[in-house]
Protein backbone atom coordinates (compact mmCIF):
# COMPACT_ATOMS: atom_id res chain seq x y z
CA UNK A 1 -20.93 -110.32 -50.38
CA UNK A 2 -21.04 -109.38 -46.69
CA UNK A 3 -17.99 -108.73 -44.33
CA UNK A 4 -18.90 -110.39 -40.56
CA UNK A 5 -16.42 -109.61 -38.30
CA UNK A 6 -15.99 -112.43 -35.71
CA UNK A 7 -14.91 -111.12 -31.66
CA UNK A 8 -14.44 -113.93 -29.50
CA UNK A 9 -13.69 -113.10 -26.06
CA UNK A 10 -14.58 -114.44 -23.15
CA UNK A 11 -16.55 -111.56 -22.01
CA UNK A 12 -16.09 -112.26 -18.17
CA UNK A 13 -17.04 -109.51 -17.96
CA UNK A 14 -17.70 -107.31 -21.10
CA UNK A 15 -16.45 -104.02 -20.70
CA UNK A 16 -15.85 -100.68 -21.99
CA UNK A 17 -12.63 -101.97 -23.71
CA UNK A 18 -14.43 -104.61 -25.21
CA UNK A 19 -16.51 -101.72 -26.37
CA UNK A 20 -13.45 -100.11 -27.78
CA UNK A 21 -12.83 -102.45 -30.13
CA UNK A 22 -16.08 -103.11 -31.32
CA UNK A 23 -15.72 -99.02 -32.46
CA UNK A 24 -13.48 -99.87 -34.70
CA UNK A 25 -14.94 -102.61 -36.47
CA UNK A 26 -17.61 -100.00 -37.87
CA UNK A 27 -16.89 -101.13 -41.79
CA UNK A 28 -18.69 -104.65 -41.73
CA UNK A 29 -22.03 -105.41 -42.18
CA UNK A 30 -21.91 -107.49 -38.70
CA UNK A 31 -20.00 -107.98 -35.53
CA UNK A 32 -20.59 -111.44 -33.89
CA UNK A 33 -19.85 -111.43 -30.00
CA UNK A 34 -18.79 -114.96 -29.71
CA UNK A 35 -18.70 -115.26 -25.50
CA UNK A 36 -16.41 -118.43 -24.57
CA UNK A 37 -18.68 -121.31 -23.66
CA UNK A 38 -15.17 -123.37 -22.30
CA UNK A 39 -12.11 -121.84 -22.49
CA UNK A 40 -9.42 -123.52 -24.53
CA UNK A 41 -7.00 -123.53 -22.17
CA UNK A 42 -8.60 -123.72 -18.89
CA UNK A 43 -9.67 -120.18 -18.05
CA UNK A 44 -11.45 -119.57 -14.74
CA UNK A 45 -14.95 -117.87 -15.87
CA UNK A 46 -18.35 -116.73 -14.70
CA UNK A 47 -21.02 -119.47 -15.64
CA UNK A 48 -21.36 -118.99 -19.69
CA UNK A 49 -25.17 -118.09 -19.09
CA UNK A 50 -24.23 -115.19 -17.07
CA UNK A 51 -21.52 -114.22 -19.07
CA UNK A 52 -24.37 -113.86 -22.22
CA UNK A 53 -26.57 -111.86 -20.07
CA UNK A 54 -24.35 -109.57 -19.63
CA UNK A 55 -23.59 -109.76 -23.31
CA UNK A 56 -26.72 -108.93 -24.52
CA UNK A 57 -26.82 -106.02 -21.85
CA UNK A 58 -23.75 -104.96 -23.32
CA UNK A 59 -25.54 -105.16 -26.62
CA UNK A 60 -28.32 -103.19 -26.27
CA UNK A 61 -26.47 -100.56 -24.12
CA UNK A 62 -24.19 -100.20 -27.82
CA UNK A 63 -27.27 -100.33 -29.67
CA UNK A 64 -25.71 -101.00 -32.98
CA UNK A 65 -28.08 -102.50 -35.47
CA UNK A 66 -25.05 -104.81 -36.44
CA UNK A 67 -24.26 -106.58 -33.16
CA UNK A 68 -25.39 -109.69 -32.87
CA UNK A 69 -24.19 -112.49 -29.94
CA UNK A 70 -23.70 -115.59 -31.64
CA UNK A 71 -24.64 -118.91 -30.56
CA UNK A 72 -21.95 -121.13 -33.08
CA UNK A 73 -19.68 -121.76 -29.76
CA UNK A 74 -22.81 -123.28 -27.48
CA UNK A 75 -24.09 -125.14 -30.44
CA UNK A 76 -20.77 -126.74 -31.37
CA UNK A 77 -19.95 -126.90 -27.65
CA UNK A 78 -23.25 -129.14 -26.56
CA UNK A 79 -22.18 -131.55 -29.90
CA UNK A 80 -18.66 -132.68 -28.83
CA UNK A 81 -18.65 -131.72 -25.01
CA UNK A 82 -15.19 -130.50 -25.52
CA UNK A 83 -13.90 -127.38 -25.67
CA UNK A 84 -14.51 -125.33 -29.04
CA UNK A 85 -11.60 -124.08 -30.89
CA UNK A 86 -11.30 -121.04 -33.24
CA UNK A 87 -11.12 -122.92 -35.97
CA UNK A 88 -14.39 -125.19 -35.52
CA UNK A 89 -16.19 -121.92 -34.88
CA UNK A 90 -15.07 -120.16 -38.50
CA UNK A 91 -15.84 -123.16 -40.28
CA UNK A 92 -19.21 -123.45 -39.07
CA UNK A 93 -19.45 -119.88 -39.20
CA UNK A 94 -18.13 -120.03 -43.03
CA UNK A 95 -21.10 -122.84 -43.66
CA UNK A 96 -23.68 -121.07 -41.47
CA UNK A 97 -22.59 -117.52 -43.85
CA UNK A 98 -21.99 -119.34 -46.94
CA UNK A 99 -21.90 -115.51 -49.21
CA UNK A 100 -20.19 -113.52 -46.31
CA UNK A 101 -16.14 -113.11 -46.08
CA UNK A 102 -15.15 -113.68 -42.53
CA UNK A 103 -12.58 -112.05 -40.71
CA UNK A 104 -11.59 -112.80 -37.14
CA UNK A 105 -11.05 -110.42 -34.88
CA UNK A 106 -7.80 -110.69 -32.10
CA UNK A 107 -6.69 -108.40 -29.40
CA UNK A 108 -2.61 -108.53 -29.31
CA UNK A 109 -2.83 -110.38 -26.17
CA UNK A 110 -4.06 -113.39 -28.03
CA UNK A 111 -2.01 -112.40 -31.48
CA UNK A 112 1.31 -113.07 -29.22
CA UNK A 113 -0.03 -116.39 -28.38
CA UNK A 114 -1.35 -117.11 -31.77
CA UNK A 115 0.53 -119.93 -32.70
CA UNK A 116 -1.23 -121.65 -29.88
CA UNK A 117 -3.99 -121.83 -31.45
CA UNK A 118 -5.39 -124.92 -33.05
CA UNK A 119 -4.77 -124.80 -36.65
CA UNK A 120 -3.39 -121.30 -36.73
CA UNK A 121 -1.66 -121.75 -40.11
CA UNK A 122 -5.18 -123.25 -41.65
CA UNK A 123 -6.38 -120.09 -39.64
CA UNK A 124 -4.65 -117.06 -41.58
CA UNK A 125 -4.90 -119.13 -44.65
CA UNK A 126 -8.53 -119.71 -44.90
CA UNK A 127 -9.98 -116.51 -43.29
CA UNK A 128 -8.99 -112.63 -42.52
CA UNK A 129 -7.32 -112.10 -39.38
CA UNK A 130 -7.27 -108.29 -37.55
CA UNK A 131 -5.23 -107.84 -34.48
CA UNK A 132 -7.30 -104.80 -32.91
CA UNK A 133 -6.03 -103.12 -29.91
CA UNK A 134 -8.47 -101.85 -27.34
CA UNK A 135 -8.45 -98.15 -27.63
CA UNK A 136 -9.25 -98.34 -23.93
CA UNK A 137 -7.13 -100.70 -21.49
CA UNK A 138 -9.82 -102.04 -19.31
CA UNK A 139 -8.94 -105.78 -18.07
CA UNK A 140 -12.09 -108.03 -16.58
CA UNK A 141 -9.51 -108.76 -14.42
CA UNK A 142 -9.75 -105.18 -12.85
CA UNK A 143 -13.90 -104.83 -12.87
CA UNK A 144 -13.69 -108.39 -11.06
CA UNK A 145 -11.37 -106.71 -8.28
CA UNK A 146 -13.00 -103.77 -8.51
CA UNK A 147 -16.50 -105.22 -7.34
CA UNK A 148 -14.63 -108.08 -4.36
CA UNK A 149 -13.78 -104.68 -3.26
CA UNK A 150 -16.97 -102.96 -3.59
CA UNK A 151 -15.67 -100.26 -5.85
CA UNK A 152 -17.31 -98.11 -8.53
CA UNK A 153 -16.62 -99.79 -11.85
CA UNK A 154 -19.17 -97.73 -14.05
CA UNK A 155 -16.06 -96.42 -15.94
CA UNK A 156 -14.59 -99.60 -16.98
CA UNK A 157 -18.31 -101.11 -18.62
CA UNK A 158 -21.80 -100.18 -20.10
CA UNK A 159 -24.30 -98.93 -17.82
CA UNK A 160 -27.25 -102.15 -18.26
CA UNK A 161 -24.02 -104.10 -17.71
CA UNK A 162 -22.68 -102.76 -14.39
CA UNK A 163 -26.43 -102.55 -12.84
CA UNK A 164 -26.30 -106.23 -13.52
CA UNK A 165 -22.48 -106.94 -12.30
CA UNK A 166 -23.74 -104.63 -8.88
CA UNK A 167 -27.56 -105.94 -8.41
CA UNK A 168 -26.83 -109.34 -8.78
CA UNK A 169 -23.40 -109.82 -6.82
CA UNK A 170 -21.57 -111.28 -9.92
CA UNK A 171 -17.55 -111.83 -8.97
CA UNK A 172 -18.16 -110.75 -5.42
């Protein structure tokens, strides 16, 4: 039986603290990057198929053979029209990886606001859950600021990822 970890984020952008937690998620046979496709609750973000450019940037600047960007939100996303919630996504996931053992992967940002979530209790009760701090504190909130200003950001993301962020204006 496989172990997929499951990192949902909305990856606006991805960035060295994203990075930081995928380090530690090293035991399982895969990482899906599950980029927001419409956030939950309303979240301002880069158009979603920016946001999984610079995804799979950030993917192949890792260059882990078990990182894979996931496509469960867009799919689920294009059926209803309505924004996707974590719970939808493990299901499907739990169909789509019938043999596997899911856990879900948190930051504590979210795990404070967990009982927002839709079906939380179903949540814990059907699949793993792992709060995992980023090792590095880099907010999207700060690269975004950092490149209105015109500031060097190669610190705070991969290097494929902030040639895209510069070369193509994103946030600015």
């Amino acid at each position: 039986m496989s172990k997929i970890a499951v990192f949902g984020s909305a990856f606006n952008p991805p960035s060295v603290g994203h990075k930081s937690v995928i380090d530690s998620l090293t035991h399982f046979d895969q990482v899906l990057l599950l980029p927001s496709i419409s956030h939950a609750w309303g979240k301002q973000m880069l158009d979603y198929d920016l946001r999984c450019e610079l995804v799979d940037a950030f993917i192949q600047d890792l260059n882990l053979s078990n990182l894979v960007r996931s496509t469960v939100e867009e799919e689920l996303y294009k059926q209803s029209g309505e924004p996707v919630t974590t719970f939808e996504v493990l299901a499907q996931l739990e169909q789509d990886y019938g043999n596997s053992t899911l856990t879900f992967v948190i930051g504590p940002d979210n795990l404070f606001k967990f009982n927002k979530f839709y079906k939380a209790d179903d949540i814990v009760k059907r699949w793993s859950l792992l709060c995992c701090p980023d090792k590095i504190s880099v907010r999207s909130t700060d690269i975004r600021n950092g490149l209105k200003k015109q500031n060097d950001i190669s610190s705070l993301v991969t290097e494929k990822v902030c040639q895209m962020l510069v070369e193509k204006s994103y946030y600015t």
